[in-house]
N, C-alpha and C. Protein backbone atom coordinates (compact mmCIF):
# COMPACT_ATOMS: atom_id res chain seq x y z
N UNK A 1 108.02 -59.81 -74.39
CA UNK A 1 106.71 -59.78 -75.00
C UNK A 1 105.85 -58.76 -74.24
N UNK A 2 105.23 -57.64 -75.18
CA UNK A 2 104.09 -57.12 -73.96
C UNK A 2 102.61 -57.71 -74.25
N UNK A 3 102.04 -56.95 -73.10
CA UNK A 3 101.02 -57.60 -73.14
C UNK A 3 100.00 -57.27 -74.13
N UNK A 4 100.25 -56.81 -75.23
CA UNK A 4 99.34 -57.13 -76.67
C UNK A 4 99.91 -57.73 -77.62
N UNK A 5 101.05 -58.62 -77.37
CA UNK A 5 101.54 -59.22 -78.66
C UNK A 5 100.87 -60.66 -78.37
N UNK A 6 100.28 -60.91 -79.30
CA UNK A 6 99.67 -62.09 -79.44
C UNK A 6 100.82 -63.33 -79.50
N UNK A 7 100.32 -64.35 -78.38
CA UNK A 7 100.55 -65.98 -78.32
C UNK A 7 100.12 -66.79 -79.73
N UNK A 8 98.89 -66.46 -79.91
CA UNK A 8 98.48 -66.94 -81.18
C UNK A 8 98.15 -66.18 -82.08
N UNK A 9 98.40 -65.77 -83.05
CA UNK A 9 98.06 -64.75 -84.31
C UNK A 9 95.95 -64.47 -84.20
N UNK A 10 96.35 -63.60 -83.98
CA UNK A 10 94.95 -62.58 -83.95
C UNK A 10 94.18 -62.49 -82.05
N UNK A 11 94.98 -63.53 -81.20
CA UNK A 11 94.60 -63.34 -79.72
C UNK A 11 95.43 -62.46 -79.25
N UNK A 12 94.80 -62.24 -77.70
CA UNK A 12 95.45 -61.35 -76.74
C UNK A 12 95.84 -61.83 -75.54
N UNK A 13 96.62 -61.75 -75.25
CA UNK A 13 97.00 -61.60 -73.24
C UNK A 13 96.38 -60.62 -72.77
N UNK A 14 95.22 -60.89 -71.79
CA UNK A 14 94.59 -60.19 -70.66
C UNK A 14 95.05 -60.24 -69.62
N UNK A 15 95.95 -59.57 -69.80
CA UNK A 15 96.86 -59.52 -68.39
C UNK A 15 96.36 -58.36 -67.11
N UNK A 16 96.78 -58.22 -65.90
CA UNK A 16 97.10 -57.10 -65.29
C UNK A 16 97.14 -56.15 -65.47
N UNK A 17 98.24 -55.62 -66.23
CA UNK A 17 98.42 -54.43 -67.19
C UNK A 17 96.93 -53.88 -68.32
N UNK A 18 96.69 -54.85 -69.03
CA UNK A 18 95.78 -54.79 -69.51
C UNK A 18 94.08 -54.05 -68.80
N UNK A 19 93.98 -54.84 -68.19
CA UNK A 19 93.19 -55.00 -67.58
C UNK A 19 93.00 -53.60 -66.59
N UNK A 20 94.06 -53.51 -65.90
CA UNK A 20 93.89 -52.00 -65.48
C UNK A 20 94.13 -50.45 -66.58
N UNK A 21 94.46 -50.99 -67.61
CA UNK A 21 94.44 -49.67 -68.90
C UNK A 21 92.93 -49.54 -68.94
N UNK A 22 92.17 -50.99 -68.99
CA UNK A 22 91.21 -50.85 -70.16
C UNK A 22 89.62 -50.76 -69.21
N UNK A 23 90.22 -50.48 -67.66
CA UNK A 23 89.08 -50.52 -66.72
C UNK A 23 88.39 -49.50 -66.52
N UNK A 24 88.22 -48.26 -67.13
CA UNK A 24 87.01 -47.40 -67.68
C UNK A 24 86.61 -47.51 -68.18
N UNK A 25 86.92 -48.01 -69.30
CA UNK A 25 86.47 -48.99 -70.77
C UNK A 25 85.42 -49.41 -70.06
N UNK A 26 85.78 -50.03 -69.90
CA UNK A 26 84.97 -51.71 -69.18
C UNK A 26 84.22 -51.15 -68.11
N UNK A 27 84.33 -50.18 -67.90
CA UNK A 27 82.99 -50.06 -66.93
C UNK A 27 82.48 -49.64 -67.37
N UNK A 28 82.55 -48.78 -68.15
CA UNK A 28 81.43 -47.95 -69.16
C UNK A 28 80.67 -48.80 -69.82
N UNK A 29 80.80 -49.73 -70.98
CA UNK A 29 80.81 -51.16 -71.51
C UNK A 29 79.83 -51.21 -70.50
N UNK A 30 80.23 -51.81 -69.14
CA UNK A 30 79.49 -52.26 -67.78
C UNK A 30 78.05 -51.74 -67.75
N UNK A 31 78.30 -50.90 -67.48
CA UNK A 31 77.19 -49.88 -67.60
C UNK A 31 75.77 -49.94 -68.74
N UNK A 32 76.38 -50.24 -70.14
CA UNK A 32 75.16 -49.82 -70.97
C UNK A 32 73.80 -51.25 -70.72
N UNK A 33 74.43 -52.12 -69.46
CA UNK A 33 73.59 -53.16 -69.68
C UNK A 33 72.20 -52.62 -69.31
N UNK A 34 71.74 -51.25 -68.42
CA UNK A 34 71.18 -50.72 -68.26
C UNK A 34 70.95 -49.62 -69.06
N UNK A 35 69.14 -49.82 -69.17
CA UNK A 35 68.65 -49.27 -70.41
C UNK A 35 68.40 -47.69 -70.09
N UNK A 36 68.61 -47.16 -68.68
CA UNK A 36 68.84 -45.66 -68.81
C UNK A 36 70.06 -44.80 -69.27
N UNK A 37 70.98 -46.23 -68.74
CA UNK A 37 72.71 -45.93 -69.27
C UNK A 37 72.61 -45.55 -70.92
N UNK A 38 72.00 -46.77 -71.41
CA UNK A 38 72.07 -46.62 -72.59
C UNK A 38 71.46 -45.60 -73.25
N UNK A 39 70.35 -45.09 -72.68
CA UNK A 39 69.91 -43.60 -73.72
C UNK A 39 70.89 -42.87 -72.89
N UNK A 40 71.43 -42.39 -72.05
CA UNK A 40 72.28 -41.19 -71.91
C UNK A 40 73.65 -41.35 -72.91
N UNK A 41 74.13 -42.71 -73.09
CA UNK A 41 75.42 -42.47 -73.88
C UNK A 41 74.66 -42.39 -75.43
N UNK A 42 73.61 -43.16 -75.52
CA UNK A 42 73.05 -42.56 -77.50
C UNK A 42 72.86 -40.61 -77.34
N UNK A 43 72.21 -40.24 -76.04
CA UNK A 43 72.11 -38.36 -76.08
C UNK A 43 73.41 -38.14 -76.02
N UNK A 44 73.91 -38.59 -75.20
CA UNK A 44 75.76 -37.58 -75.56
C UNK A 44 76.92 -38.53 -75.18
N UNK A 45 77.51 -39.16 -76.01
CA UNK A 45 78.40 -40.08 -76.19
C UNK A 45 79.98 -39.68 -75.25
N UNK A 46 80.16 -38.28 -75.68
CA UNK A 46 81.30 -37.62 -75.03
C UNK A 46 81.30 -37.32 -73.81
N UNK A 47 80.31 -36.82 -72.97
CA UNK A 47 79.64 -36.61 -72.30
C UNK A 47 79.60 -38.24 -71.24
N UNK A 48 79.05 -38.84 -72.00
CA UNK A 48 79.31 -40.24 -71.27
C UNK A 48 80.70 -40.67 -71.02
N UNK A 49 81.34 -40.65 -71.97
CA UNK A 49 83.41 -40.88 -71.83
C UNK A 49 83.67 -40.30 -70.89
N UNK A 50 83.58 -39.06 -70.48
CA UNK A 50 83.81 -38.46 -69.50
C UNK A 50 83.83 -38.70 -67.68
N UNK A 51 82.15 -38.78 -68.15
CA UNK A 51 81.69 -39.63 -67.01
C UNK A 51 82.37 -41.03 -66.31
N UNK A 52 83.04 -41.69 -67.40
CA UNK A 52 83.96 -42.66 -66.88
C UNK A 52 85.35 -42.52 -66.85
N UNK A 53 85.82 -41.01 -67.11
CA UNK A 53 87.26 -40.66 -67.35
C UNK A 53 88.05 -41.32 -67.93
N UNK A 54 87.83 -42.09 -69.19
CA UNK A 54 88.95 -42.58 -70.24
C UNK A 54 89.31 -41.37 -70.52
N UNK A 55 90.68 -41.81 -70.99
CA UNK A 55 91.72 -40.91 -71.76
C UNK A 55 91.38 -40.77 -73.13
N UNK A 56 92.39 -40.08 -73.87
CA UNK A 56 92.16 -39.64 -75.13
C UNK A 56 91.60 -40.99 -75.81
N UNK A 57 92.94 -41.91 -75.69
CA UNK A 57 92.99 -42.75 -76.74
C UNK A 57 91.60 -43.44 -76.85
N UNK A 58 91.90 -44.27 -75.30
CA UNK A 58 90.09 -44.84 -75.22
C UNK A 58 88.93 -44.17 -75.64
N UNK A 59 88.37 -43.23 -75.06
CA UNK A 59 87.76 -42.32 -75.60
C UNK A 59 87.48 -41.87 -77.56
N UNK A 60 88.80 -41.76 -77.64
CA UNK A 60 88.64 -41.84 -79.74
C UNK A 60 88.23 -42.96 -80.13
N UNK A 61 88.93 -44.25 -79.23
CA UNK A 61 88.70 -45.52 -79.81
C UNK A 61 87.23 -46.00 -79.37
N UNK A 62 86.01 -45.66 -78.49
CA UNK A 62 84.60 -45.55 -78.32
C UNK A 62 84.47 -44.75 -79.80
N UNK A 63 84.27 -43.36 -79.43
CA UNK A 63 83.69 -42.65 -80.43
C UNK A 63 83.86 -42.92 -81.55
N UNK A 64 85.03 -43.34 -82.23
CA UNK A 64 85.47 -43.92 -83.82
C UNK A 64 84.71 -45.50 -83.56
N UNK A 65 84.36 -46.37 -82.80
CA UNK A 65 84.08 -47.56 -82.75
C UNK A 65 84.84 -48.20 -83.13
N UNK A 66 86.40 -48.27 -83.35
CA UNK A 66 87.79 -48.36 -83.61
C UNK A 66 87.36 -49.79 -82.04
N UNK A 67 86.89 -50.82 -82.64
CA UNK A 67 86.72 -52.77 -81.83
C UNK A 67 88.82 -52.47 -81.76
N UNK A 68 89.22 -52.78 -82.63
CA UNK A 68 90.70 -53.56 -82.30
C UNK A 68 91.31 -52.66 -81.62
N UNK A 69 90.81 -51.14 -81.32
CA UNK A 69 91.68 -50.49 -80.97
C UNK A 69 91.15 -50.40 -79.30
N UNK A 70 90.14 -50.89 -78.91
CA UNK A 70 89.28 -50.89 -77.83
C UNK A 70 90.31 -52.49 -77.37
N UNK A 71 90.10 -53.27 -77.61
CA UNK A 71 90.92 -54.54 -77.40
C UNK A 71 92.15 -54.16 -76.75
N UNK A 72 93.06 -53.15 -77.95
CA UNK A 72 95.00 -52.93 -77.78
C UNK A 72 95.12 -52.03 -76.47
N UNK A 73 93.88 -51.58 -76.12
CA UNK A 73 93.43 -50.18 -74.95
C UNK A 73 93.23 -51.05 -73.53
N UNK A 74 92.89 -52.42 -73.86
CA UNK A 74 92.88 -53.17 -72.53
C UNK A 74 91.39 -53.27 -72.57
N UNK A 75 90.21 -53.42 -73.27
CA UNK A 75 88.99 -53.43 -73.49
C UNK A 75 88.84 -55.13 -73.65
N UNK A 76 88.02 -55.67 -72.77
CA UNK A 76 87.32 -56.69 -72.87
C UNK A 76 86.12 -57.35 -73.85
N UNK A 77 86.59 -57.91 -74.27
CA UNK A 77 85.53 -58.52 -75.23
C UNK A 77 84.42 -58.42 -74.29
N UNK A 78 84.00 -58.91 -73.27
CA UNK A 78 82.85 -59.57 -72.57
C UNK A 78 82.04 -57.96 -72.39
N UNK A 79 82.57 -57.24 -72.05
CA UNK A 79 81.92 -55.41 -71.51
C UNK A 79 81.96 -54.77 -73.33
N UNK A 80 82.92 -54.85 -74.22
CA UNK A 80 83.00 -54.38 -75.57
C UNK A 80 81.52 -54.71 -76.11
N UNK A 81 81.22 -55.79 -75.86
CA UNK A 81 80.31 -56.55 -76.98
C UNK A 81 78.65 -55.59 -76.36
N UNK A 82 78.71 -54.90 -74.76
CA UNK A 82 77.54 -54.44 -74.75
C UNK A 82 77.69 -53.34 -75.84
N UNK A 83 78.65 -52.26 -75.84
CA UNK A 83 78.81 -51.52 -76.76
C UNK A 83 78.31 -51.25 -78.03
N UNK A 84 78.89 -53.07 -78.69
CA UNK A 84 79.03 -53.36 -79.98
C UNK A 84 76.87 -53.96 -79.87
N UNK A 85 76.34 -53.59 -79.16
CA UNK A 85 74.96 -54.23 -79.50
C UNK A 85 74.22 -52.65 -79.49
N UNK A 86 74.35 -51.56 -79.05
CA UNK A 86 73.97 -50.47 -79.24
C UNK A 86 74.19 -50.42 -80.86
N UNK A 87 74.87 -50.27 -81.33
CA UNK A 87 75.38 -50.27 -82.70
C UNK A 87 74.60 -51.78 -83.74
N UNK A 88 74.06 -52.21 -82.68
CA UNK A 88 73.46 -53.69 -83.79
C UNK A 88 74.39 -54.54 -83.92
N UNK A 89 75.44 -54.38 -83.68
CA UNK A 89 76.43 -55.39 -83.90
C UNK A 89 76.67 -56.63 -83.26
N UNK A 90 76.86 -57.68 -83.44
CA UNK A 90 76.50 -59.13 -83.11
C UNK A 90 78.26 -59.61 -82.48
N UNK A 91 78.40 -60.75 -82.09
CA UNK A 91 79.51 -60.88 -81.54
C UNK A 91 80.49 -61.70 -82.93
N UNK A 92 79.47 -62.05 -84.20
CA UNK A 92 79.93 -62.56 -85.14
C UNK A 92 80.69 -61.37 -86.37
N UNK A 93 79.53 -59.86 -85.89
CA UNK A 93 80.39 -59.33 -86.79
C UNK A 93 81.56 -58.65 -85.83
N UNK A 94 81.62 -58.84 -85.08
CA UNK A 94 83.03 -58.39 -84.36
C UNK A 94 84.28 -59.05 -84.58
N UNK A 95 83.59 -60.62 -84.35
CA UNK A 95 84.58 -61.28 -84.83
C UNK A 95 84.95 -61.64 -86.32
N UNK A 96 84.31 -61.18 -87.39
CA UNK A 96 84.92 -61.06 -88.54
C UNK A 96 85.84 -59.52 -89.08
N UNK A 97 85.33 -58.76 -87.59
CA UNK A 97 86.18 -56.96 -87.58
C UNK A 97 87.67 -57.60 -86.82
N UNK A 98 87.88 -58.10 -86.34
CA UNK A 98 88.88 -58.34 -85.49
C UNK A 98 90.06 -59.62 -86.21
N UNK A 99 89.24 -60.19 -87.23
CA UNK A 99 89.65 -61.11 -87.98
C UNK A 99 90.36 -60.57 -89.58
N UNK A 100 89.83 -59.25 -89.97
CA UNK A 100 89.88 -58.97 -91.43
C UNK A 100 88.62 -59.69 -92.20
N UNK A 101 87.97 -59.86 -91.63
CA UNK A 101 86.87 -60.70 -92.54
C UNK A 101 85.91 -60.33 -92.71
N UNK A 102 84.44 -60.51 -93.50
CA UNK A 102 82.96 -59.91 -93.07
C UNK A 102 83.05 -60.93 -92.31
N UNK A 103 81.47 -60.21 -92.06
CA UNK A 103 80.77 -61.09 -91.10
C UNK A 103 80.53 -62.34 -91.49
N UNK A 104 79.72 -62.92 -92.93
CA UNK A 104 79.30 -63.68 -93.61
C UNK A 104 80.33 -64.73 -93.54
N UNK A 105 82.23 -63.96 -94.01
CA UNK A 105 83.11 -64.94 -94.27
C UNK A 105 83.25 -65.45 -92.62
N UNK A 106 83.27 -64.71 -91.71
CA UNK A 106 83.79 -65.44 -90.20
C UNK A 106 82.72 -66.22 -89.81
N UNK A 107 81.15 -66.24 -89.98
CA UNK A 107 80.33 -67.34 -89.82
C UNK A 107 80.62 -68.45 -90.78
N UNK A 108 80.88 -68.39 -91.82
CA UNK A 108 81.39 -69.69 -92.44
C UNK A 108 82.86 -70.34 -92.21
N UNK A 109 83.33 -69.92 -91.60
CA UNK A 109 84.34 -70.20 -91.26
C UNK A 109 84.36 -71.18 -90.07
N UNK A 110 83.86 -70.62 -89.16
CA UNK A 110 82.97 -71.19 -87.63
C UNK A 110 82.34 -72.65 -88.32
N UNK A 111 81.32 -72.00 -88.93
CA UNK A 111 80.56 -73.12 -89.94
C UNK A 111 81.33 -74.45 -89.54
N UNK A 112 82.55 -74.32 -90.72
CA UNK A 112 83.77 -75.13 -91.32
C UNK A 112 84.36 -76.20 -90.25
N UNK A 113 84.58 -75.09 -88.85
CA UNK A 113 85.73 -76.05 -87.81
C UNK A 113 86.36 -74.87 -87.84
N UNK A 114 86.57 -73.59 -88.01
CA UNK A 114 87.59 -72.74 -87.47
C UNK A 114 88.69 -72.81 -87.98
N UNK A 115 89.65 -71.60 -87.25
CA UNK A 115 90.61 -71.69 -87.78
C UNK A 115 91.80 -72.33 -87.74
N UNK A 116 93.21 -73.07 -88.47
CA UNK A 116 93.38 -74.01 -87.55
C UNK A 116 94.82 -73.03 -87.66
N UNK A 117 96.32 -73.58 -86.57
CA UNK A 117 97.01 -72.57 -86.38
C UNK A 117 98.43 -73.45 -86.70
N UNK A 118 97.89 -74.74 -87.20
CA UNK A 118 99.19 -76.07 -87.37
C UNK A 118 100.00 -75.27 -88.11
């Protein structure tokens, strides 16, 4: 198994491996919690990637806002989600991006009791 094949259909193993792919990511992420961080990556986005030396992939997968592909890159939900709030994005519509779902359908879902995996 590596470490992105999901245990449970639609989770991840945050493993080691992971975790050290996706640790520019994640510091960058780190970073926008500060509001000077954050206007320098809205003035130059690339420019900011840089600054934290991700690679291609990471890097496309910021700039495209490509969430699942930020995840498969070793990207943390917990540092992703500052990202995903520059963009307005809520942790509900992430989780209906990461699900196949809108937003609307993954809050009702939650709503419901979730998903079950019997």
């Amino acid at each position: 198994m590596t470490s992105t094949t999901p245990i449970v259909e639609g989770t991840y193993v945050y493993d080691i491996v992971q975790s050290k792919r996706g640790r520019p990511l994640n510091r960058l992420c780190l970073s926008l919690k500060e509001s000077a961080n954050r206007d320098q990556f809205v003035d130059d986005e690339n420019a900011y990637c840089d600054r934290f030396g991700l690679d291609d992939d990471l890097k496309k997968a910021v700039l495209e806002r490509d969430w699942v592909q930020m995840l498969d890159l070793g990207g943390s939900i917990f540092y992703i989600i500052k990202l995903a709030a520059i963009d307005k994005k809520s942790m509900q519509d992430l989780g209906g991006i990461f699900t196949g779902m809108t937003t609307e359908d993954f809050i009702a879902e939650l709503r419901a009791g979730g998903r079950s995996f019997d």
